[in-house]
PDB file of N, CA and C in Angstrom:
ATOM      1  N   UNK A   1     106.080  96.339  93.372  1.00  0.00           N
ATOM      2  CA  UNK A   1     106.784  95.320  94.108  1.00  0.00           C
ATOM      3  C   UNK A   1     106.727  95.675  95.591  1.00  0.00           C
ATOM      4  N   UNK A   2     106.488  95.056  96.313  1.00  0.00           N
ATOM      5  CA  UNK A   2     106.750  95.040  98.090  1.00  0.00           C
ATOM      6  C   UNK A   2     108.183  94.017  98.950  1.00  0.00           C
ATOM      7  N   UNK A   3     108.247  94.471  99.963  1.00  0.00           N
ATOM      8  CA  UNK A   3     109.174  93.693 100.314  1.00  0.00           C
ATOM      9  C   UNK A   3     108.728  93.880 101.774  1.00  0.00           C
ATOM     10  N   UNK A   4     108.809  92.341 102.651  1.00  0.00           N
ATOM     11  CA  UNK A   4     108.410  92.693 104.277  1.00  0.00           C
ATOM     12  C   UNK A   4     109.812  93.250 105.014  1.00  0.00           C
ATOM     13  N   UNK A   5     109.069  94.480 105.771  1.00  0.00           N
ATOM     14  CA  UNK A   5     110.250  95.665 106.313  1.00  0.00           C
ATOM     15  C   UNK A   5     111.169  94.773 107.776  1.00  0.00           C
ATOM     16  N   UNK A   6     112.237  95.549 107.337  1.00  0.00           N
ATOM     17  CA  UNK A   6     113.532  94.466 108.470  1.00  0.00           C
ATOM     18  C   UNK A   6     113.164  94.724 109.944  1.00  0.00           C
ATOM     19  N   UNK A   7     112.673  96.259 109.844  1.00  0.00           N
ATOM     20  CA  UNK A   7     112.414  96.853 111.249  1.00  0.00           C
ATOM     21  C   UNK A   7     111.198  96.205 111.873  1.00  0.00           C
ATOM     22  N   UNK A   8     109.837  96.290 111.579  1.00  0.00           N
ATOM     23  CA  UNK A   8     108.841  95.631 112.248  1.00  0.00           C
ATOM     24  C   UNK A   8     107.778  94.423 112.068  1.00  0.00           C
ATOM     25  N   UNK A   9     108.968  94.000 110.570  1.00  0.00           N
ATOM     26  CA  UNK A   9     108.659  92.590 110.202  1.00  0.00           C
ATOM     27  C   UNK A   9     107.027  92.200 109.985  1.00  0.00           C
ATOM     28  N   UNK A  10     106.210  93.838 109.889  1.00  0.00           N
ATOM     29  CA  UNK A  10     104.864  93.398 109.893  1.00  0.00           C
ATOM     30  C   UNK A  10     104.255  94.073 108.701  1.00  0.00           C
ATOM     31  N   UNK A  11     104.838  95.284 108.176  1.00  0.00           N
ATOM     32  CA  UNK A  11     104.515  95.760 107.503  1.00  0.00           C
ATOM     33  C   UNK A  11     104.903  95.380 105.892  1.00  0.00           C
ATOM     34  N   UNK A  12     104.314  95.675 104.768  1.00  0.00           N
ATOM     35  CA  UNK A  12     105.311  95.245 103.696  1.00  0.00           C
ATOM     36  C   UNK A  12     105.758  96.783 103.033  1.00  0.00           C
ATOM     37  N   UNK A  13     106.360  97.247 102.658  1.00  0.00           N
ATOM     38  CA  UNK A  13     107.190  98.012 102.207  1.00  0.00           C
ATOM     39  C   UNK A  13     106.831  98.046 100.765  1.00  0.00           C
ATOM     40  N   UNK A  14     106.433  99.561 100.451  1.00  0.00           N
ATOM     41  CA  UNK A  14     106.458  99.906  99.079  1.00  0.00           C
ATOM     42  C   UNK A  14     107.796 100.220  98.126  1.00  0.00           C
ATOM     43  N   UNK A  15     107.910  99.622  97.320  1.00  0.00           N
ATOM     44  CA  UNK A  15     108.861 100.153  96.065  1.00  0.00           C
ATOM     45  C   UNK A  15     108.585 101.491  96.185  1.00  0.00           C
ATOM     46  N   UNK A  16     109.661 102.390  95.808  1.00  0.00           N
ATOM     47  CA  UNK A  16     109.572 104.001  95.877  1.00  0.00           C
ATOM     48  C   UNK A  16     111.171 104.345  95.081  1.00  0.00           C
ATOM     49  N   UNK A  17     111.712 103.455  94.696  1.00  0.00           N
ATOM     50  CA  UNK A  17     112.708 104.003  93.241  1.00  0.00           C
ATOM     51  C   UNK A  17     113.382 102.514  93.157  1.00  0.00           C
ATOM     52  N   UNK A  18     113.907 102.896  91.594  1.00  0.00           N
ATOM     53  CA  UNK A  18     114.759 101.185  91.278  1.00  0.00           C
ATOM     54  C   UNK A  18     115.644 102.415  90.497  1.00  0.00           C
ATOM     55  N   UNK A  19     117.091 101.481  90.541  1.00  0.00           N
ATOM     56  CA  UNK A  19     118.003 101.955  89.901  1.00  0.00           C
ATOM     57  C   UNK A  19     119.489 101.459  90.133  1.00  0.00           C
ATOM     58  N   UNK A  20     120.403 101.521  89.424  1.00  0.00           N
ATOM     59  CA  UNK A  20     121.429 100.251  88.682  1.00  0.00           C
ATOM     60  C   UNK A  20     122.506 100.867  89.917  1.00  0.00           C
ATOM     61  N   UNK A  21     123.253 100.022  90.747  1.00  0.00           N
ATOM     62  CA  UNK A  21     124.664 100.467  91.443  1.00  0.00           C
ATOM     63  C   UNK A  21     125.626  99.827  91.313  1.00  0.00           C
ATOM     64  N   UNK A  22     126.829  99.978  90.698  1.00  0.00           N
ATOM     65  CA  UNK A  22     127.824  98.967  90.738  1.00  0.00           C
ATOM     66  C   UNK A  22     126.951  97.898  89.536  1.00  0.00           C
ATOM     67  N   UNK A  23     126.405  98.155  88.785  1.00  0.00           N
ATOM     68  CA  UNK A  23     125.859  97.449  87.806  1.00  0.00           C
ATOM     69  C   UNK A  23     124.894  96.259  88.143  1.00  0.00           C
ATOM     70  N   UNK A  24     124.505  96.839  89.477  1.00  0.00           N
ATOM     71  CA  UNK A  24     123.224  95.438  90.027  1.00  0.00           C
ATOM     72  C   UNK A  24     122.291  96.375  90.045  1.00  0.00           C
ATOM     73  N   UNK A  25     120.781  95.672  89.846  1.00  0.00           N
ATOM     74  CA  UNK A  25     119.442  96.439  90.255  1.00  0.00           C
ATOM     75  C   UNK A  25     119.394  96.578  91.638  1.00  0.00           C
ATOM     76  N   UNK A  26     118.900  97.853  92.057  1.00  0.00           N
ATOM     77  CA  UNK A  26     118.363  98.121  93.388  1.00  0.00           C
ATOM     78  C   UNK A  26     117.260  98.634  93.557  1.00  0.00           C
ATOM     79  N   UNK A  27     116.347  98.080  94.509  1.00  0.00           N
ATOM     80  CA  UNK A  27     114.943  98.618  94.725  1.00  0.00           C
ATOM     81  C   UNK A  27     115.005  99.341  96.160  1.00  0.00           C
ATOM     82  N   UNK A  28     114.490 100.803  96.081  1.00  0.00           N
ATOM     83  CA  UNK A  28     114.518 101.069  97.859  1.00  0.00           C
ATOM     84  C   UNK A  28     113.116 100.948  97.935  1.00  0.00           C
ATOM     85  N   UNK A  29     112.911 101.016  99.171  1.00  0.00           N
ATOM     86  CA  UNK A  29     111.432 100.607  99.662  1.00  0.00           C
ATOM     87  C   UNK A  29     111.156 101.734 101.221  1.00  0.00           C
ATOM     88  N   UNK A  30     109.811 101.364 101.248  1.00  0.00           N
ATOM     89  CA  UNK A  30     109.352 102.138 102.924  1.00  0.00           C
ATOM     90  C   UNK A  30     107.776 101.550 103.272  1.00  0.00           C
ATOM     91  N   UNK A  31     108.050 101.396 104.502  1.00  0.00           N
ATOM     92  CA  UNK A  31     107.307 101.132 105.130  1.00  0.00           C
ATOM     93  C   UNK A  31     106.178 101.714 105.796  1.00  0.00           C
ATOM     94  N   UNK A  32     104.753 101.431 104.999  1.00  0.00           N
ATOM     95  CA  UNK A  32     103.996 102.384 105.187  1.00  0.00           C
ATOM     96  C   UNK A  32     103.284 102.449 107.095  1.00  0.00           C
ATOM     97  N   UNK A  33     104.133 101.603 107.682  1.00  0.00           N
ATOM     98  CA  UNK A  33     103.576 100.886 109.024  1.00  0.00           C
ATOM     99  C   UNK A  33     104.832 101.960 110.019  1.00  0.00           C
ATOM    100  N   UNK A  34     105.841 101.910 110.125  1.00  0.00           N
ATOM    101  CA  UNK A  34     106.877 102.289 110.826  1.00  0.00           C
ATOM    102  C   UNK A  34     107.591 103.399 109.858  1.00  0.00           C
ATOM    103  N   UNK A  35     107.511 103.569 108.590  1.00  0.00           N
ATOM    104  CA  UNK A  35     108.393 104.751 107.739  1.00  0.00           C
ATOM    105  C   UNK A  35     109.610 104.051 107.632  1.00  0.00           C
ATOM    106  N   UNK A  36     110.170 103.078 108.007  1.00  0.00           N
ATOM    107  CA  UNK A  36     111.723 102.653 107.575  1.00  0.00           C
ATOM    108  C   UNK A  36     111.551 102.626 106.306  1.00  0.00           C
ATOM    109  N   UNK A  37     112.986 103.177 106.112  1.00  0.00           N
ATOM    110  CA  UNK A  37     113.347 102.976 104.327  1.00  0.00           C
ATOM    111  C   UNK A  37     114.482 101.822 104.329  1.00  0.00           C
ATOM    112  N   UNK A  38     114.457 101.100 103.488  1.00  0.00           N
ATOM    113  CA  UNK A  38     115.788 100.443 102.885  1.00  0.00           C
ATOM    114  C   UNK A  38     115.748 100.007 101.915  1.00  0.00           C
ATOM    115  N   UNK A  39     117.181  99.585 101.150  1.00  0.00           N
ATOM    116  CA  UNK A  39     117.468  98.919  99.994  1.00  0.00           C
ATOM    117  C   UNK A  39     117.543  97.747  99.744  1.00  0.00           C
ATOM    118  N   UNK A  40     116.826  96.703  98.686  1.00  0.00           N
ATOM    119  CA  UNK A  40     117.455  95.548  98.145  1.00  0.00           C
ATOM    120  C   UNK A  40     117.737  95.474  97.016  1.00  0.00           C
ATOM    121  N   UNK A  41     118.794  94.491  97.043  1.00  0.00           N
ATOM    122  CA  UNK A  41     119.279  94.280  95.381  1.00  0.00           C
ATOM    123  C   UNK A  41     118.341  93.385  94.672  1.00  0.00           C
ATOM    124  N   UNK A  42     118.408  93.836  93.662  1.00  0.00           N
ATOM    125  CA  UNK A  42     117.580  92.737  92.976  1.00  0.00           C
ATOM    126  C   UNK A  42     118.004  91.170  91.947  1.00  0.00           C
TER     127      UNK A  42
END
């Protein structure tokens, strides 16, 4: 899964773990363009 990164809006962001919080899916991601990491829910 990819997701386009918040920081430089150019890169898309690799999946790099999924796992349950508060009983929602979460995917973190990073950006192979800038290195930002972040989380979305799924």
């Amino acid at each position: 899964m990819k997701a386009r990164c918040p920081n430089c809006n150019e890169g898309l962001g690799e999946q790099v773990r999924k796992y349950v919080s508060d009983g929602s899916p979460v995917a973190d991601f990073v950006c192979p363009d800038c290195d930002h990491e972040w989380a979305l829910p799924l």
